[in-house]
Protein backbone atom coordinates (compact mmCIF):
# COMPACT_ATOMS: atom_id res chain seq x y z
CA UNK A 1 8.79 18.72 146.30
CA UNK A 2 7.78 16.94 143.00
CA UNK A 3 7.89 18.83 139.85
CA UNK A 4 7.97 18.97 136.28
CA UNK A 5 11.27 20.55 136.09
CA UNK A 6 13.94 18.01 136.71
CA UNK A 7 17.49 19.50 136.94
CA UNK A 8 16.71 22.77 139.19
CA UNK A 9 18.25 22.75 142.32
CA UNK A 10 16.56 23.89 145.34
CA UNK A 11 18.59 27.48 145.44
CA UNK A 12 17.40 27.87 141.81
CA UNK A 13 13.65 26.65 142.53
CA UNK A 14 13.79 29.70 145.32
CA UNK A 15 15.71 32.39 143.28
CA UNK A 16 12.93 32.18 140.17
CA UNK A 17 9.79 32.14 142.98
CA UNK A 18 11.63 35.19 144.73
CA UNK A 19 11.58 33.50 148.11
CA UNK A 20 14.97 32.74 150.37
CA UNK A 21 16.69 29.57 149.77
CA UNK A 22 15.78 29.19 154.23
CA UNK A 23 11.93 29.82 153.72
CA UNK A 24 11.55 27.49 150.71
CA UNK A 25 13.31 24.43 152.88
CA UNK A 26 10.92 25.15 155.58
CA UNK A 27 8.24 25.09 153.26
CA UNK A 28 8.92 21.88 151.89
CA UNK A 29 9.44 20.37 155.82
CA UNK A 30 6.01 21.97 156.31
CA UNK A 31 7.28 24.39 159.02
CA UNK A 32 5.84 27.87 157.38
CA UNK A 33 2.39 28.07 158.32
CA UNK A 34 0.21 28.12 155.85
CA UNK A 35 1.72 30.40 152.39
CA UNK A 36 0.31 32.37 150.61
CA UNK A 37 -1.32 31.86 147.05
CA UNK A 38 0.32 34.27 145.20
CA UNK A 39 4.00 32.49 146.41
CA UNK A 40 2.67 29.21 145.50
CA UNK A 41 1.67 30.15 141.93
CA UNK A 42 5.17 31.53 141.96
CA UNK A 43 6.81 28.19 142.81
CA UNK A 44 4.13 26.31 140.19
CA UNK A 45 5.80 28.68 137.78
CA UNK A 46 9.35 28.39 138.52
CA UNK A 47 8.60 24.66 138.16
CA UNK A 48 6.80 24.41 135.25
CA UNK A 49 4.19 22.61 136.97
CA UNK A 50 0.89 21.32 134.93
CA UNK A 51 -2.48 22.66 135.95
CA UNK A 52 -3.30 19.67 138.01
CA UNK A 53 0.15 20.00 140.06
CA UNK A 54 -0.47 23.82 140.17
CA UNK A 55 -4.07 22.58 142.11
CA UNK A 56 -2.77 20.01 144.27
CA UNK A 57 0.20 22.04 145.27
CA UNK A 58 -2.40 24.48 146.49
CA UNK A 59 -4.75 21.76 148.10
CA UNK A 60 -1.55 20.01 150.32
CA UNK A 61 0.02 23.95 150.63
CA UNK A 62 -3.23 25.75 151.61
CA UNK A 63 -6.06 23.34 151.92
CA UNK A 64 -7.89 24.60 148.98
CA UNK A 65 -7.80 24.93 145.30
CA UNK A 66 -6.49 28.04 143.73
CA UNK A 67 -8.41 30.48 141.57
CA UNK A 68 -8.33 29.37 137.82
CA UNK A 69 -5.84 31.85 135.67
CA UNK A 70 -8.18 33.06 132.92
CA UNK A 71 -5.64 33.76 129.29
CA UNK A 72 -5.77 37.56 128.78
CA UNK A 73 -6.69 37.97 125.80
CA UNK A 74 -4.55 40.34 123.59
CA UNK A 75 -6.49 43.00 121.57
CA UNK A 76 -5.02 42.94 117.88
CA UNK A 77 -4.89 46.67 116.40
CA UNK A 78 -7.33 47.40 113.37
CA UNK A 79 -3.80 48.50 111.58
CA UNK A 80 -2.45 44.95 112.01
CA UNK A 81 -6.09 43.11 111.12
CA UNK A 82 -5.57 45.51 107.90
CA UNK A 83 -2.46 44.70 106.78
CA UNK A 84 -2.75 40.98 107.23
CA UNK A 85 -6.05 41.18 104.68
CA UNK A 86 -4.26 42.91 102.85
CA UNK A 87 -2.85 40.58 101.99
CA UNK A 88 -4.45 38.46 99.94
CA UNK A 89 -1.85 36.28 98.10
CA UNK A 90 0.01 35.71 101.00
CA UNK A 91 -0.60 33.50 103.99
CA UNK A 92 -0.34 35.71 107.62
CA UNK A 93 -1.15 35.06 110.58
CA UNK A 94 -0.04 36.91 114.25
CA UNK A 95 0.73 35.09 117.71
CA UNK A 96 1.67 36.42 120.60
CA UNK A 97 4.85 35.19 122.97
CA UNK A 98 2.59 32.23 123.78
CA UNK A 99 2.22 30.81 120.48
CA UNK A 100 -1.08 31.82 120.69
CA UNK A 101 -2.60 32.33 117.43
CA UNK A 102 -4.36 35.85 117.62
CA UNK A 103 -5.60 36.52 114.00
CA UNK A 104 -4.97 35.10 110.25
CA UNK A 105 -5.84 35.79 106.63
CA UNK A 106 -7.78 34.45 104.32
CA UNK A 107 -4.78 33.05 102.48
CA UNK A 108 -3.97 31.44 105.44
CA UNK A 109 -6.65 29.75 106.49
CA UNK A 110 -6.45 28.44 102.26
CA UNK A 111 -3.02 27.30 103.05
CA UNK A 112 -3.30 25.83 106.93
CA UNK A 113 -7.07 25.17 106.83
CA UNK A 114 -10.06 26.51 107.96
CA UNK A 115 -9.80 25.61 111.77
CA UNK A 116 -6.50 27.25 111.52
CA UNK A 117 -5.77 29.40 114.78
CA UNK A 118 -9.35 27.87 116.17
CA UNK A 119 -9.73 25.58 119.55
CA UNK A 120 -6.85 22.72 119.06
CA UNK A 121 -5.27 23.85 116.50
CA UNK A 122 -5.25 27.94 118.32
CA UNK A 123 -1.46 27.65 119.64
CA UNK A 124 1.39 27.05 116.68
CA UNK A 125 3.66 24.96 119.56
CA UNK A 126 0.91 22.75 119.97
CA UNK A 127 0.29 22.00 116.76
CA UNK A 128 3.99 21.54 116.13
CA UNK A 129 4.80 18.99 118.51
CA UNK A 130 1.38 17.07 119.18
CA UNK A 131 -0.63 17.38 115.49
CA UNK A 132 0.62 14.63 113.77
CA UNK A 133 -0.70 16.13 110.28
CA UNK A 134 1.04 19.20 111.27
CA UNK A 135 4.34 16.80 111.56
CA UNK A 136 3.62 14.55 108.54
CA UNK A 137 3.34 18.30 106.26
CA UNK A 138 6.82 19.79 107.70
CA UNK A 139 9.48 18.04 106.11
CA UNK A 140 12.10 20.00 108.02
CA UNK A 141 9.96 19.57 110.77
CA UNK A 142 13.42 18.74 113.51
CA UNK A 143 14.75 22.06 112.41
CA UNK A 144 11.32 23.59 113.03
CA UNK A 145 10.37 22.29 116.13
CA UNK A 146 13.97 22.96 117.59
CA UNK A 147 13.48 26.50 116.85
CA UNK A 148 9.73 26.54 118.73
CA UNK A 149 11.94 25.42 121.55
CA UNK A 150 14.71 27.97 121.39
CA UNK A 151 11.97 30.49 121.05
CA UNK A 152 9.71 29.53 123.85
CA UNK A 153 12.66 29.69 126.04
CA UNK A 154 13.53 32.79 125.27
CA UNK A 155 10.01 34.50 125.78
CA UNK A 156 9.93 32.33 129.15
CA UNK A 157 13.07 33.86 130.17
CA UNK A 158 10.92 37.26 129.68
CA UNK A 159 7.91 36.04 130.98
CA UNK A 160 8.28 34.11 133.45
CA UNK A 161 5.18 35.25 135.54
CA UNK A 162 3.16 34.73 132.96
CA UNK A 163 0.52 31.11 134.14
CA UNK A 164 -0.70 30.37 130.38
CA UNK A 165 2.83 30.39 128.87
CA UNK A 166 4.05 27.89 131.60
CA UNK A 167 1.13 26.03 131.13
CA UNK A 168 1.87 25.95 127.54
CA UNK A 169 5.24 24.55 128.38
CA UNK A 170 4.37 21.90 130.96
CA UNK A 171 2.04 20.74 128.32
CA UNK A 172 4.27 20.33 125.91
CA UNK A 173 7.00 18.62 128.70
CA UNK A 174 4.43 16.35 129.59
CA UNK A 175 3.38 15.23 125.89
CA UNK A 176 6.07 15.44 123.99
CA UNK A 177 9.59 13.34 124.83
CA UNK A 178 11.56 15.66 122.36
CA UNK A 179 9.97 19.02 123.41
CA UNK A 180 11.17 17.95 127.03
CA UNK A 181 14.52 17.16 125.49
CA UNK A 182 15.52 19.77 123.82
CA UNK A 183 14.03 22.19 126.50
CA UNK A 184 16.27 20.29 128.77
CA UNK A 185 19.40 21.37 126.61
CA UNK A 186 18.46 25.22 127.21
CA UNK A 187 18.58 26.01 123.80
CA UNK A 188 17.93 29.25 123.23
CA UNK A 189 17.02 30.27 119.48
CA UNK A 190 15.21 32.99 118.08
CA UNK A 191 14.26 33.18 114.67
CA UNK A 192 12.77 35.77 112.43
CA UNK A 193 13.55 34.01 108.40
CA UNK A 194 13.59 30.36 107.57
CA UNK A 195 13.08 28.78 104.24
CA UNK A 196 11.02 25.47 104.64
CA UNK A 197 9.24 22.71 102.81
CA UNK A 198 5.67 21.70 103.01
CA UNK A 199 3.88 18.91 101.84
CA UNK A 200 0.42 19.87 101.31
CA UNK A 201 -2.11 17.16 100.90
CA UNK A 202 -3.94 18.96 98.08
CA UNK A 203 -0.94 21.35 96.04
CA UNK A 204 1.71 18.74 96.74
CA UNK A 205 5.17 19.86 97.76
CA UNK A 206 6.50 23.67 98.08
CA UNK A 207 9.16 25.69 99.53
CA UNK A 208 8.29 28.69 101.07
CA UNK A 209 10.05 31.25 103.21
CA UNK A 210 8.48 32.13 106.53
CA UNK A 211 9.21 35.77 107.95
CA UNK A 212 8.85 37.21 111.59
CA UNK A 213 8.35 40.60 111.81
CA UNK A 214 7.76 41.42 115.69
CA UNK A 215 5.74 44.65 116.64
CA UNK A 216 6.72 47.42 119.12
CA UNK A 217 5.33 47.78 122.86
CA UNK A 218 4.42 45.85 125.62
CA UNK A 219 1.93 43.09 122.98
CA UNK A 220 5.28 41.31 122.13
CA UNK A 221 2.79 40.11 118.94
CA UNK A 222 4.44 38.27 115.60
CA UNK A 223 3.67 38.67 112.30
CA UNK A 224 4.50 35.70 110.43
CA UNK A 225 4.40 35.84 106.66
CA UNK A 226 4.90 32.76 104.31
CA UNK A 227 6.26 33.60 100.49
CA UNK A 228 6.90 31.43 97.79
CA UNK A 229 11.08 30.88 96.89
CA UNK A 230 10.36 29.35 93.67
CA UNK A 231 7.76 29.74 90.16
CA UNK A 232 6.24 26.20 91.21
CA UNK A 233 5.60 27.34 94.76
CA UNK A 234 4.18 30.17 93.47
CA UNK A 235 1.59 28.96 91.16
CA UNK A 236 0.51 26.19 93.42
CA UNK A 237 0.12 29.21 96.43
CA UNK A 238 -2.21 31.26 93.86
CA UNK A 239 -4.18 28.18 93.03
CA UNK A 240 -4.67 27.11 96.52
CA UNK A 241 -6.32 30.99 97.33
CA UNK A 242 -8.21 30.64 94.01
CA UNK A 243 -9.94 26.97 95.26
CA UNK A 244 -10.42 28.52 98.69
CA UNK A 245 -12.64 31.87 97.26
CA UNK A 246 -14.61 29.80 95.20
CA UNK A 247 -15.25 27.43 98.42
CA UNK A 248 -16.22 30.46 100.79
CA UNK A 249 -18.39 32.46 98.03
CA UNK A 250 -20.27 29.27 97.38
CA UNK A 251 -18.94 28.17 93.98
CA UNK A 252 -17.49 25.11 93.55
CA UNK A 253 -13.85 24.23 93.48
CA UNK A 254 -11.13 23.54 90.28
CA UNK A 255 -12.10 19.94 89.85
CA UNK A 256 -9.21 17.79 90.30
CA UNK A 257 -8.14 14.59 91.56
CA UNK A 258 -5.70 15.62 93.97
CA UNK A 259 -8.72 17.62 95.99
CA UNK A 260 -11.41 14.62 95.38
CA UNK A 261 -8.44 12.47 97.35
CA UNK A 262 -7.59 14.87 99.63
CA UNK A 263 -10.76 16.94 101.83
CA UNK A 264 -8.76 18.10 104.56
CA UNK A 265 -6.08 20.70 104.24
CA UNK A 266 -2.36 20.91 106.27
CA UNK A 267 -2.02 22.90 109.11
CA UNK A 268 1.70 23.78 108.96
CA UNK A 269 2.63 26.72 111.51
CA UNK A 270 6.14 27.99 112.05
């Protein structure tokens, strides 16, 4: 059986769908009947198939195509939405184990941009590996990117039934020859500090450091916080919010050549 995760034996393939090694060799000589759909979801997952294998394993499997997994969306607490406007200097945003982008400040939609944590630009992974404006404003974006990877891993390793997160990942597999590298190497890296630098089209370079704080219960939500490490940083942070309040209360922005030659802001996640 084709797949899009190269490297798993058959034993393993069976062990993470919680089927016998026996049934899932019959299976794949056709000599089970017809399964059921909730045991072929659970071999698209073990797989890390895309959502067009997921359907066509269900078509040859089943004769039909499956039911379409609608995302769950995660409700974000009225404490959290608080503290992250309250917030104003600092760009902060929250994701869930998906990468999903749930909610962000003000601050950070001055820093990333305004579609910030909207349609394409809604999971941080995504806009890692396949935004090439995210890539060109990361200029430790190899150290960044590796630890997306070592992260993802690790909430796959706790989610593994979850259909948008191993979407998420085929995705990136697919799209991306060093995501499907160094997911290959089973990296596993999770990081809650970093100290970075950005190149921002409009404020020019900065170091910042970029905090994690994870929240308790079953949401498995991030808080990520980005601070400024240096004076320089600093002042070009506070004129960055400044620019942006004028923009959304209507008045227009410092005049200065750097925005005339630059409209569109970076989107830099991690």
């Amino acid at each position: 059986m084709a797949g899009s995760a190269p490297g798993l034996r058959r034993q393993e393939v069976a062990q993470l769908a919680a089927v016998s090694i026996d049934w899932y060799i019959r299976l794949e000589q056709g000599r089970v009947g017809i399964p059921g759909a909730e045991v072929l979801d659970a071999i698209a997952r073990a797989l890390l198939l895309s959502p067009a294998e997921r359907r066509h394993l269900h078509l040859i499997g089943r004769g039909e195509a499956p039911m379409m997994d609608a995302a769950v969306p995660v409700p974000v607490s009225d404490s959290l939405l608080a503290l992250l406007n309250g917030m104003p200097l600092l760009p902060a945003y929250l994701t869930d184990f998906r990468c999903d982008i749930l909610a962000r400040n003000a601050a950070a939609a001055a820093l990333f941009g305004e579609n910030f944590g909207i349609g394409e630009a809604a999971n941080s992974a995504c806009l890692i590996f396949l935004d090439p404006r995210t890539r060109e404003t990361q200029l430790d974006w190899t150290r960044i990117a590796r630890e997306t990877v070592g992260n993802l891993r690790a909430d796959f390793a706790r989610h593994r039934e979850d259909a948008r997160l191993a979407e998420i990942i085929a995705r990136l597999r697919q799209e991306s020859a060093e995501f499907a590298a160094w997911w290959d190497d089973h990296t596993v890296r999770e990081r809650s500090h970093g100290v970075k630098r950005i190149r921002h089209p409009v404020a020019g370079e900065m170091t910042v450091a970029s905090d994690i704080l994870a929240t308790l219960g079953d949401s498995h939500q991030r808080l990520f916080v980005v601070t400024p490490v240096d004076a320089a940083t600093e002042r070009a942070l506070r004129a960055l919010m400044t620019d942006h309040g004028r923009t959304m209360t209507g008045r227009p922005p410092r005049a200065t050549q750097e925005t005339a030659a630059a409209p569109a802001q970076a989107r830099m996640p991690g």
